[in-house]
PDB file of N, CA and C in Angstrom:
ATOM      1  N   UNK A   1     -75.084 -11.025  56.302  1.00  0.00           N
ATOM      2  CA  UNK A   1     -75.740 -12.027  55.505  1.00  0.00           C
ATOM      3  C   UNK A   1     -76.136 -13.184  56.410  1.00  0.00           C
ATOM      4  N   UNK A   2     -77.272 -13.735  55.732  1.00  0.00           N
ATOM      5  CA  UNK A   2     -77.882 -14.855  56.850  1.00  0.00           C
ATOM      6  C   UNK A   2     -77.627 -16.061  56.413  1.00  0.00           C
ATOM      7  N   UNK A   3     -77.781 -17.541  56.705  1.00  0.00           N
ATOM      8  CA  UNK A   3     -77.889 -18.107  55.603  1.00  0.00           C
ATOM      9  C   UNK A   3     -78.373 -19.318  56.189  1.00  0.00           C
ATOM     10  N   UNK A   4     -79.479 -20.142  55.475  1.00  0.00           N
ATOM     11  CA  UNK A   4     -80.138 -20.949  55.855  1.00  0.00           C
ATOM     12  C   UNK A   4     -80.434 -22.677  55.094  1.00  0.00           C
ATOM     13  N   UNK A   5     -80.342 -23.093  55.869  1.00  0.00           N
ATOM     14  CA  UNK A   5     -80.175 -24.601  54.933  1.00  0.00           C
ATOM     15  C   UNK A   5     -81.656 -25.217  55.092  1.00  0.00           C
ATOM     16  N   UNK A   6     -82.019 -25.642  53.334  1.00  0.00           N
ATOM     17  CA  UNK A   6     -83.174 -25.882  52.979  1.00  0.00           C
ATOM     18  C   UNK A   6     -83.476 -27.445  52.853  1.00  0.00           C
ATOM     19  N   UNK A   7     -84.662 -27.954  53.525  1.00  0.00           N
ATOM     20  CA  UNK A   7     -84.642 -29.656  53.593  1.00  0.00           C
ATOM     21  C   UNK A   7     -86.195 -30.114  52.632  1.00  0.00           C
ATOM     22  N   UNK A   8     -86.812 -28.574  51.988  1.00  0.00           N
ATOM     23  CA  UNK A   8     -87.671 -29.059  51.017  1.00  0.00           C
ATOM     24  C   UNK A   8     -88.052 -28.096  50.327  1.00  0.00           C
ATOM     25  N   UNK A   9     -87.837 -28.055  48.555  1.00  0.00           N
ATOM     26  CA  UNK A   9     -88.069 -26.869  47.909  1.00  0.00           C
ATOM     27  C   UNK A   9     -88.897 -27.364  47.064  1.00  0.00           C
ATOM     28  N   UNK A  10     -90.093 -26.144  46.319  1.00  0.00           N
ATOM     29  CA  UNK A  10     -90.712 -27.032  45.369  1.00  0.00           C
ATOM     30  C   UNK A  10     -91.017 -25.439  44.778  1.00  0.00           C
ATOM     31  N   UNK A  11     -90.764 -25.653  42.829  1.00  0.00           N
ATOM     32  CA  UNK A  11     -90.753 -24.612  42.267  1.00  0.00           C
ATOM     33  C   UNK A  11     -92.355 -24.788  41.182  1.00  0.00           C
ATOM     34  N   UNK A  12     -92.762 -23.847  40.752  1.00  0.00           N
ATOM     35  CA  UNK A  12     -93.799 -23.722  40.348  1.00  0.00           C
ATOM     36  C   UNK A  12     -93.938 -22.955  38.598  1.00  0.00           C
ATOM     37  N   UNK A  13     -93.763 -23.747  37.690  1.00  0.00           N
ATOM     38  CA  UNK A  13     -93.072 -22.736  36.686  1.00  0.00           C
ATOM     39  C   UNK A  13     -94.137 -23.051  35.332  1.00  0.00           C
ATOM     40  N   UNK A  14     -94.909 -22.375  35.009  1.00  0.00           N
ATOM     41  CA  UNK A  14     -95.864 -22.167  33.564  1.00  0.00           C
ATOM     42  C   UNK A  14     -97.093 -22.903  34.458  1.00  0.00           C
ATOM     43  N   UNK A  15     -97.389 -23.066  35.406  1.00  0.00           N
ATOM     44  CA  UNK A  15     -98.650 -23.968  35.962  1.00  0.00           C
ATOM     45  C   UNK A  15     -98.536 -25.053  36.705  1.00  0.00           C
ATOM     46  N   UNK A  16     -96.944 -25.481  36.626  1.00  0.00           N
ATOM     47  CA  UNK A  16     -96.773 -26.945  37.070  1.00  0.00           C
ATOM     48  C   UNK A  16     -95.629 -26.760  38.029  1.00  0.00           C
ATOM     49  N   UNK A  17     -96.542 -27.594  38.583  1.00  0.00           N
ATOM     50  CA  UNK A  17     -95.527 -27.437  40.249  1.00  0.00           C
ATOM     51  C   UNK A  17     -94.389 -29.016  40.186  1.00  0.00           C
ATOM     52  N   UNK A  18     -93.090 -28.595  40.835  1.00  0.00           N
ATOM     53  CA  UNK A  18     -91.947 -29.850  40.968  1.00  0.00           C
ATOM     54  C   UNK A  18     -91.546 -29.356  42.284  1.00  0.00           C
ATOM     55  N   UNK A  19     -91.435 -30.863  42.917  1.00  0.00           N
ATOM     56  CA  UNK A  19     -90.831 -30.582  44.239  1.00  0.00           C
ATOM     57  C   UNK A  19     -89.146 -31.256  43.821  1.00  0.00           C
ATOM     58  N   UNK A  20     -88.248 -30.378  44.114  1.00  0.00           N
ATOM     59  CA  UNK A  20     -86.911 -30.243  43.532  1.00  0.00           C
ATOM     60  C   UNK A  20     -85.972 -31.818  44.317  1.00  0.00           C
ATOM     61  N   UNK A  21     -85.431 -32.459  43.902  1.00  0.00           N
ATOM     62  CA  UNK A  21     -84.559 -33.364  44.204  1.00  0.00           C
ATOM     63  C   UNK A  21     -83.000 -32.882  44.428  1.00  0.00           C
ATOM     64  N   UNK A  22     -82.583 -32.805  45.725  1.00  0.00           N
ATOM     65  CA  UNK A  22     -81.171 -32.454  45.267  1.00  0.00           C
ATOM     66  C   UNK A  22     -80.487 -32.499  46.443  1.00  0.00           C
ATOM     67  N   UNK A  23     -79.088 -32.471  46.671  1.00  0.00           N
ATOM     68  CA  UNK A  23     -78.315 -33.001  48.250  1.00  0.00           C
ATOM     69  C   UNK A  23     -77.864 -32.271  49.095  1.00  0.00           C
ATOM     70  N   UNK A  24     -77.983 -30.495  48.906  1.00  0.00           N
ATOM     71  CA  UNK A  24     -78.128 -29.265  49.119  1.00  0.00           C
ATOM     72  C   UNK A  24     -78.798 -28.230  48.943  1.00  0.00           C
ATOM     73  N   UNK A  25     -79.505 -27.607  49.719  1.00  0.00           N
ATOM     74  CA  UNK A  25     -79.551 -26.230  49.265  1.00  0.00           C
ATOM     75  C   UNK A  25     -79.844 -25.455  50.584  1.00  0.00           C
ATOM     76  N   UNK A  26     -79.138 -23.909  49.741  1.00  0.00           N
ATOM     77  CA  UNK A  26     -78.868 -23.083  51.368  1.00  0.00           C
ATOM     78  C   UNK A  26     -79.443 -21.800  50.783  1.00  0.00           C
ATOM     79  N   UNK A  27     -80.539 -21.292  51.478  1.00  0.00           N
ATOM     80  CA  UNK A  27     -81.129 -19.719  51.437  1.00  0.00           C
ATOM     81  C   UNK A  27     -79.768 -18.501  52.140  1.00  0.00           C
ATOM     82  N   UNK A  28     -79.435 -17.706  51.059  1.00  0.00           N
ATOM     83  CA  UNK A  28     -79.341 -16.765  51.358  1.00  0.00           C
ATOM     84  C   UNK A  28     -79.943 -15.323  51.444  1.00  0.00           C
ATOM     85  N   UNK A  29     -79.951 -14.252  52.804  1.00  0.00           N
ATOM     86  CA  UNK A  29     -80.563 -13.582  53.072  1.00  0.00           C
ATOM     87  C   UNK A  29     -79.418 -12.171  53.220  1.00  0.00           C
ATOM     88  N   UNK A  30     -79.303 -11.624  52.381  1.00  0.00           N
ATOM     89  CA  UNK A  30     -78.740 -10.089  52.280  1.00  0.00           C
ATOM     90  C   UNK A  30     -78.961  -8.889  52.735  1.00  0.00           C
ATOM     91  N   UNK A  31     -78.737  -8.275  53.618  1.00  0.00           N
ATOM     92  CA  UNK A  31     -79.449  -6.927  54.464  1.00  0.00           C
ATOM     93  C   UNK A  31     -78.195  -5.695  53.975  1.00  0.00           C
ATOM     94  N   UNK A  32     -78.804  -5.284  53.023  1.00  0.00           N
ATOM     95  CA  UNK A  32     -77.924  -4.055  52.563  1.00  0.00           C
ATOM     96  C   UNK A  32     -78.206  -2.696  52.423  1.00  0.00           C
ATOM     97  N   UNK A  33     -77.898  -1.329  53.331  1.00  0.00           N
ATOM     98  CA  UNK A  33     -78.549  -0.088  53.175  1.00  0.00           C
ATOM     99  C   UNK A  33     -79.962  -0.175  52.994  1.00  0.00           C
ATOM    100  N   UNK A  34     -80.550  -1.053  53.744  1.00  0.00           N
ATOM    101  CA  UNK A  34     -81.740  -0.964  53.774  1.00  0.00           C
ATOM    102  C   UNK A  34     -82.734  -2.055  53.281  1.00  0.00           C
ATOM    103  N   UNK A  35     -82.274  -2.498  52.319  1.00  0.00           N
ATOM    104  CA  UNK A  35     -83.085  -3.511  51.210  1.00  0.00           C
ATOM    105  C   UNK A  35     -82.287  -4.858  51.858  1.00  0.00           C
ATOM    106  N   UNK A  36     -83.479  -5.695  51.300  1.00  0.00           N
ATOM    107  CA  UNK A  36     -82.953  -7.649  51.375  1.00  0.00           C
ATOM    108  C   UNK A  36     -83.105  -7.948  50.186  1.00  0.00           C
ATOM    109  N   UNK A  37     -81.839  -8.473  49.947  1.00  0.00           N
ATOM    110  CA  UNK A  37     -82.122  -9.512  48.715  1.00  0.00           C
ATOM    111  C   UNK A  37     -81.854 -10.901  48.914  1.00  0.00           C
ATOM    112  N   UNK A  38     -82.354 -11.918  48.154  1.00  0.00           N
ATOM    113  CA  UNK A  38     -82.022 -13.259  48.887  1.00  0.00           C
ATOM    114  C   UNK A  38     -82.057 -14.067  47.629  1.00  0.00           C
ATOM    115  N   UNK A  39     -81.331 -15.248  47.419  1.00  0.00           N
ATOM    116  CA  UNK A  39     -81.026 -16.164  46.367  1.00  0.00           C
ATOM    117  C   UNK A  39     -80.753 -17.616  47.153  1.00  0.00           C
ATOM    118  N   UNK A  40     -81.099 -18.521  46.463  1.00  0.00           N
ATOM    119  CA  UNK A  40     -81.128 -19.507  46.753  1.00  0.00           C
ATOM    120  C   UNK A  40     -79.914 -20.380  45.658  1.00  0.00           C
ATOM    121  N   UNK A  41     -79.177 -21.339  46.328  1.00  0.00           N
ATOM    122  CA  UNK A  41     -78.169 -21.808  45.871  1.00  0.00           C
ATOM    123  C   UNK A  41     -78.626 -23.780  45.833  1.00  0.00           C
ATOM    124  N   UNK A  42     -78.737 -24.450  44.741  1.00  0.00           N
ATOM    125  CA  UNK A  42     -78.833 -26.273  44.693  1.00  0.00           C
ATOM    126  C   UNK A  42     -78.055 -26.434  44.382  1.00  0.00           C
ATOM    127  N   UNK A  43     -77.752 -27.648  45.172  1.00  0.00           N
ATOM    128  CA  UNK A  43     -76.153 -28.475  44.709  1.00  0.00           C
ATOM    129  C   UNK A  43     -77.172 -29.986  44.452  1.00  0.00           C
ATOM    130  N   UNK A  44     -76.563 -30.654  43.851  1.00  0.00           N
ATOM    131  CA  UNK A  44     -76.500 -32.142  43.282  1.00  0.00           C
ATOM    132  C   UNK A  44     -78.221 -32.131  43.025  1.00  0.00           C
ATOM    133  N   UNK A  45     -78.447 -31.940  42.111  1.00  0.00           N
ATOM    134  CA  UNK A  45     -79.816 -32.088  41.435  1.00  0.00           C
ATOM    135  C   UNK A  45     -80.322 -33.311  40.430  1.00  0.00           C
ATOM    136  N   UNK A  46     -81.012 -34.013  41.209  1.00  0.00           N
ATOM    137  CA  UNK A  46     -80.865 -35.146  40.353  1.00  0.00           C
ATOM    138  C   UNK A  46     -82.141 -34.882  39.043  1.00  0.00           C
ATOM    139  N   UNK A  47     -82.970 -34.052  38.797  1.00  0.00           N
ATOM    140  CA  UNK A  47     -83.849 -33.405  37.937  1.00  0.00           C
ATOM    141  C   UNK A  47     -82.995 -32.960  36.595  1.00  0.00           C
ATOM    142  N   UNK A  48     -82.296 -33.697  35.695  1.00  0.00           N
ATOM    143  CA  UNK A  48     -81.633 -33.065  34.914  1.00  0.00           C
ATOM    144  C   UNK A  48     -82.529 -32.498  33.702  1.00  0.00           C
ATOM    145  N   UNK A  49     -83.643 -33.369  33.160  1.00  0.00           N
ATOM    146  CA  UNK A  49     -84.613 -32.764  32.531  1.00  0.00           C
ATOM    147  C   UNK A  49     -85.013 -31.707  32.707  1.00  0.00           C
ATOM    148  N   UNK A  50     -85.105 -30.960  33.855  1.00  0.00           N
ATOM    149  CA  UNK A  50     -85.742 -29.678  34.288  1.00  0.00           C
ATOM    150  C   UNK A  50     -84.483 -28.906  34.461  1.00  0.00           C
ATOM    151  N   UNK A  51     -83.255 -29.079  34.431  1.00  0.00           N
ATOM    152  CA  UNK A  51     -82.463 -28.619  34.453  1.00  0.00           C
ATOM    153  C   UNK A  51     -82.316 -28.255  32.812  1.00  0.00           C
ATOM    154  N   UNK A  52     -82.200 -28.728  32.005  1.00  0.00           N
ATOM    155  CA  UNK A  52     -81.940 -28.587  30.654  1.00  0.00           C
ATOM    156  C   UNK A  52     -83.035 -27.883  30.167  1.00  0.00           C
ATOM    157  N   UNK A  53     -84.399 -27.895  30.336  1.00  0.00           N
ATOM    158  CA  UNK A  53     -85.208 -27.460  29.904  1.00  0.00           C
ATOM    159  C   UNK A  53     -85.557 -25.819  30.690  1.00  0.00           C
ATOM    160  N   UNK A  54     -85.088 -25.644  31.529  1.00  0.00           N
ATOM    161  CA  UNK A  54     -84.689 -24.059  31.860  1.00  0.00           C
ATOM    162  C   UNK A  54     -83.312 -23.467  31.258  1.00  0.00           C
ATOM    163  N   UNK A  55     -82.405 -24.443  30.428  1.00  0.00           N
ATOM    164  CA  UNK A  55     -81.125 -24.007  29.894  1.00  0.00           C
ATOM    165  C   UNK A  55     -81.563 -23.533  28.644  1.00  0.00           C
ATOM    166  N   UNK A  56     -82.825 -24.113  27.924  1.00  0.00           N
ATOM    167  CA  UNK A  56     -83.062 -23.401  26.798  1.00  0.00           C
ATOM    168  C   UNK A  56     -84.539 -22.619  26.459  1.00  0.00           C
ATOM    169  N   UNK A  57     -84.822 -22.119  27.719  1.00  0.00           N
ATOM    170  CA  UNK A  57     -85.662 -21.420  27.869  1.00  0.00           C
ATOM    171  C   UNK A  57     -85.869 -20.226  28.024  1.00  0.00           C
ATOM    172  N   UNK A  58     -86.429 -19.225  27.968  1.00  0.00           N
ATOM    173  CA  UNK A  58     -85.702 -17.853  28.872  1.00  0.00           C
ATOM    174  C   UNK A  58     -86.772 -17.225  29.382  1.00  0.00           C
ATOM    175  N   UNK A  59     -87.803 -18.117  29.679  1.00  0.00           N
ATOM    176  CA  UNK A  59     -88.816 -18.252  30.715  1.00  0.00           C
ATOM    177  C   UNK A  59     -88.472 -18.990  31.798  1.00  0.00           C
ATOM    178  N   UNK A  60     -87.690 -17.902  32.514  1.00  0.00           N
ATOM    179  CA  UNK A  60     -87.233 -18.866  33.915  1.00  0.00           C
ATOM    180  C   UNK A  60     -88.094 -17.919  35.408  1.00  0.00           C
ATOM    181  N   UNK A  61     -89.322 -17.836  35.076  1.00  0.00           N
ATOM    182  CA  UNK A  61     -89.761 -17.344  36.603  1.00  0.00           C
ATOM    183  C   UNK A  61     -90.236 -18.492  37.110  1.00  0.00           C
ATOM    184  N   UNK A  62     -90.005 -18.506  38.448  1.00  0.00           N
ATOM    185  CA  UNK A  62     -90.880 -19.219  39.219  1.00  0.00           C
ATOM    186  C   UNK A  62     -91.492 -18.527  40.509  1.00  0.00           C
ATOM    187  N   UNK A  63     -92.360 -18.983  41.021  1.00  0.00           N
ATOM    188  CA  UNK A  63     -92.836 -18.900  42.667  1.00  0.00           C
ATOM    189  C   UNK A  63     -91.788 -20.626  42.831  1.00  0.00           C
ATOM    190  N   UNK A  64     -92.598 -20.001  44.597  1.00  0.00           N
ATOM    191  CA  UNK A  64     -91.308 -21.132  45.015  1.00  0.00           C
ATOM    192  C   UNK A  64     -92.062 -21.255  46.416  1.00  0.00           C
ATOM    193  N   UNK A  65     -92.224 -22.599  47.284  1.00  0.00           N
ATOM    194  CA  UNK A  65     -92.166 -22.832  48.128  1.00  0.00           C
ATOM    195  C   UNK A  65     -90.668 -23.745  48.978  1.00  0.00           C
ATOM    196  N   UNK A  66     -90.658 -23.456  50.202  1.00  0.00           N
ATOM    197  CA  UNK A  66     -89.776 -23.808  51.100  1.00  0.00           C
ATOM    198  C   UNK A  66     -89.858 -24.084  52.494  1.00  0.00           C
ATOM    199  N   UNK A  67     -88.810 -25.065  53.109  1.00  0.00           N
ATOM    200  CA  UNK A  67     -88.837 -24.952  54.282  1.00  0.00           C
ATOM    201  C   UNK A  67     -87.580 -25.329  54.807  1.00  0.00           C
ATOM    202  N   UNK A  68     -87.116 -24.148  55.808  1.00  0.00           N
ATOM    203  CA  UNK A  68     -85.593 -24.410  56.392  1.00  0.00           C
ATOM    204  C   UNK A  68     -85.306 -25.532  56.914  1.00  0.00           C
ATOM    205  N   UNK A  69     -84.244 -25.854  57.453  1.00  0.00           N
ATOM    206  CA  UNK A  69     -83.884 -27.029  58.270  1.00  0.00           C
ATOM    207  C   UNK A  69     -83.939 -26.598  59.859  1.00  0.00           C
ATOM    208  N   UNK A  70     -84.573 -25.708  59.888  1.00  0.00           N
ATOM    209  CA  UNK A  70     -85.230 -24.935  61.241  1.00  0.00           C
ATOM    210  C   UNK A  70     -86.714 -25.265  61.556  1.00  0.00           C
ATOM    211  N   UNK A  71     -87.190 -25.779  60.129  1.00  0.00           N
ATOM    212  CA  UNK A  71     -88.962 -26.162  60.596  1.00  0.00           C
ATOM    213  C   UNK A  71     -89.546 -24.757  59.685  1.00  0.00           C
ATOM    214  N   UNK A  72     -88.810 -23.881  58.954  1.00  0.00           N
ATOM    215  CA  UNK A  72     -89.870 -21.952  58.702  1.00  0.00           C
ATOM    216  C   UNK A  72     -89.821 -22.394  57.571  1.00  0.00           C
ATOM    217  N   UNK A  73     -91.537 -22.229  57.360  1.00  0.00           N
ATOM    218  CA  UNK A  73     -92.037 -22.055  55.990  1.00  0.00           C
ATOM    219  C   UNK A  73     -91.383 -20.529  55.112  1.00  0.00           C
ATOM    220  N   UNK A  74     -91.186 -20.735  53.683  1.00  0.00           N
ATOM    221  CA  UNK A  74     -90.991 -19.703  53.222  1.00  0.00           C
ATOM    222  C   UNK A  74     -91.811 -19.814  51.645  1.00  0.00           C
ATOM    223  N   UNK A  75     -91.640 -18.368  51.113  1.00  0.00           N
ATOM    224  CA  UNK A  75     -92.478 -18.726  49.925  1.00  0.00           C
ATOM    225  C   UNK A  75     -91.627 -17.272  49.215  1.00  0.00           C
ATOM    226  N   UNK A  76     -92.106 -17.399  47.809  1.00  0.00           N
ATOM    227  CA  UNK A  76     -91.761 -16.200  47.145  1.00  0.00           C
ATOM    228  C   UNK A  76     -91.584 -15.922  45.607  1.00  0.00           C
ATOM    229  N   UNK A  77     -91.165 -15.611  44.387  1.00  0.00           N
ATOM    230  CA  UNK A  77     -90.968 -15.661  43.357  1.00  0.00           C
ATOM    231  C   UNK A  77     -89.233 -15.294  42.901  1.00  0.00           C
ATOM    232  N   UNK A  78     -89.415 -15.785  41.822  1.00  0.00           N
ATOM    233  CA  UNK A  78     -88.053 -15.746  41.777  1.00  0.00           C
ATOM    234  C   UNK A  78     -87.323 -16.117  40.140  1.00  0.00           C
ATOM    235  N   UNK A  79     -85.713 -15.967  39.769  1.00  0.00           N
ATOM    236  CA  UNK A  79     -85.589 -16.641  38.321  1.00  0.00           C
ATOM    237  C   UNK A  79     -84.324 -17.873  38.504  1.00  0.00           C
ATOM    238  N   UNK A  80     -84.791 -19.170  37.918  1.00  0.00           N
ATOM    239  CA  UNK A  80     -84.417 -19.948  38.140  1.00  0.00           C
ATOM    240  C   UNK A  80     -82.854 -20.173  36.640  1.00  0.00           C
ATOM    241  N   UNK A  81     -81.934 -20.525  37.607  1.00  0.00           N
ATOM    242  CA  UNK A  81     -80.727 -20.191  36.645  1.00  0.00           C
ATOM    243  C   UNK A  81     -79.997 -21.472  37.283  1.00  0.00           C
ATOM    244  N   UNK A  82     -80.460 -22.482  36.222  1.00  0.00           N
ATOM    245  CA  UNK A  82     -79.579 -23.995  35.697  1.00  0.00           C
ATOM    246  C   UNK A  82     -78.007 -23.768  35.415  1.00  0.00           C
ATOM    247  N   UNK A  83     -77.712 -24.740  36.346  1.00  0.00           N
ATOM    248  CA  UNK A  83     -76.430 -24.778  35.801  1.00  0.00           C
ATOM    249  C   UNK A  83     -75.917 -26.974  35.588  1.00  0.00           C
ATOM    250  N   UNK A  84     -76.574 -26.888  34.512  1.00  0.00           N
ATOM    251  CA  UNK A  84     -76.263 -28.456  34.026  1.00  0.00           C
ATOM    252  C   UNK A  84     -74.862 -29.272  33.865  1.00  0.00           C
ATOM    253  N   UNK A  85     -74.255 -29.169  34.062  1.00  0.00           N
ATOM    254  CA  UNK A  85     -72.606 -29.325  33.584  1.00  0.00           C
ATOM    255  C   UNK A  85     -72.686 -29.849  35.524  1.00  0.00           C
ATOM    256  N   UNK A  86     -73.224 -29.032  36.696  1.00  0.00           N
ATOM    257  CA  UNK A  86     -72.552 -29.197  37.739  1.00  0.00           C
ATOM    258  C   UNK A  86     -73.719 -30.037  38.630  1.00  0.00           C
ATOM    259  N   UNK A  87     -74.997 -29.778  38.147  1.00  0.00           N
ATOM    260  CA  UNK A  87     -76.244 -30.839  38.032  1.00  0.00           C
ATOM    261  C   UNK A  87     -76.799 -29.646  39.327  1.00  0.00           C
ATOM    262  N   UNK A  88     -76.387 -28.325  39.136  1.00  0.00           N
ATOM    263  CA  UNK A  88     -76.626 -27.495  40.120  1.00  0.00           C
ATOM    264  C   UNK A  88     -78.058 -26.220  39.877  1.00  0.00           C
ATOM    265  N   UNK A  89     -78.312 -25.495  40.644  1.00  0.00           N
ATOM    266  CA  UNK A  89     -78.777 -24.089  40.135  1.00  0.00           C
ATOM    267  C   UNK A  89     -78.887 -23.417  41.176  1.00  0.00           C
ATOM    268  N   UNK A  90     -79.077 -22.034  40.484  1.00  0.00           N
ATOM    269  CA  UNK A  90     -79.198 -20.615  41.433  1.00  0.00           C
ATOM    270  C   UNK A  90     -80.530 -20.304  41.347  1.00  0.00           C
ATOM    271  N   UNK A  91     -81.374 -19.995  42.249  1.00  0.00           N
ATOM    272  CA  UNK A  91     -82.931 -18.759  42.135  1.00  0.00           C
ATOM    273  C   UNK A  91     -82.867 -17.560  42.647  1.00  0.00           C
ATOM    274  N   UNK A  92     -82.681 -16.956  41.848  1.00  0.00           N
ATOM    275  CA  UNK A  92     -82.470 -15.520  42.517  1.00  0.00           C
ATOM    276  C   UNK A  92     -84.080 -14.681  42.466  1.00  0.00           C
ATOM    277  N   UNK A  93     -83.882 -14.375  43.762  1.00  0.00           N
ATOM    278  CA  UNK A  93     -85.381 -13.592  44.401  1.00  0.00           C
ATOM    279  C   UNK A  93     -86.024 -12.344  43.990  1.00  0.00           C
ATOM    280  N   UNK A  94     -86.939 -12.298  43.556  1.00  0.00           N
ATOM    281  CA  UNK A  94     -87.191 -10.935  43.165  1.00  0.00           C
ATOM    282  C   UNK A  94     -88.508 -10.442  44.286  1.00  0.00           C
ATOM    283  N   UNK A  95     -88.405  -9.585  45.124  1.00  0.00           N
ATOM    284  CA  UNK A  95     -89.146  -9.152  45.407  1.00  0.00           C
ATOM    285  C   UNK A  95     -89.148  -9.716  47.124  1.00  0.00           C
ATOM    286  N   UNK A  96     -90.375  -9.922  47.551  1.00  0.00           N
ATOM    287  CA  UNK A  96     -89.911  -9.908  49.141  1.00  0.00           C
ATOM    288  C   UNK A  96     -90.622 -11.719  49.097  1.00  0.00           C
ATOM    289  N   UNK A  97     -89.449 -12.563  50.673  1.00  0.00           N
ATOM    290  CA  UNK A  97     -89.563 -13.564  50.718  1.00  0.00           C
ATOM    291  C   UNK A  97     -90.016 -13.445  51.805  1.00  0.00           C
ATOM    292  N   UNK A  98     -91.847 -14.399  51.725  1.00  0.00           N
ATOM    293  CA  UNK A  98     -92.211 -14.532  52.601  1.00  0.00           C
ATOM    294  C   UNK A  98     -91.777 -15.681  53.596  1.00  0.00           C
ATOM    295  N   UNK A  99     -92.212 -15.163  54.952  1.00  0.00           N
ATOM    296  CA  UNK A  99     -91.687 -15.865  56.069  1.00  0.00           C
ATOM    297  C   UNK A  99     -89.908 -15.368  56.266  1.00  0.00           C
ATOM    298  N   UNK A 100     -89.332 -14.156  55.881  1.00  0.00           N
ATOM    299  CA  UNK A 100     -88.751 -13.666  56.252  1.00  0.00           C
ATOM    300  C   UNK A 100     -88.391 -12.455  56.584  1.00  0.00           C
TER     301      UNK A 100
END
């Protein structure tokens, strides 16, 4: 497993793009029998509106732009899974992340 720390994310969800506020986040990259899977982990999100409003939604796709704390652009789609109580969330990746 790889894992990469993110210094700018911005999610893209029904048409409208948000560039995410928050005091962590770390790309993970999974190499298993062949396949990658990769999820993205936010800690301290100060967006609680958008946090709540994916808690009662169940339209949670997004595309997603990124960039490591290495300088690498990344991009990709993905489902965005709020967790409000910890002001946190998960995006888990579907499909292949570009720039990796």
């Amino acid at each position: 497993m790889e894992t990469y720390q993110l210094t700018e994310l911005s999610i893209t969800h029904q048409g409208i793009s948000t560039k995410l506020s928050f005091t962590a986040a770390q790309l993970f990259v999974v190499a298993d029998s062949g396949y990658k899977l990769w999820y993205i982990e936010i800690d301290g999100m100060t967006q609680l509106a958008l946090l709540h409003m994916f808690n009662e939604t169940d339209q949670i796709g997004v595309t997603l732009n990124g960039i490591t704390a290495g300088g690498k652009p990344l991009q990709g789609t993905g489902y965005f899974h709020p967790n409000v109580s910890h002001h946190a969330a998960n995006i888990r990746g579907d499909g292949e992340l570009g720039g990796f």
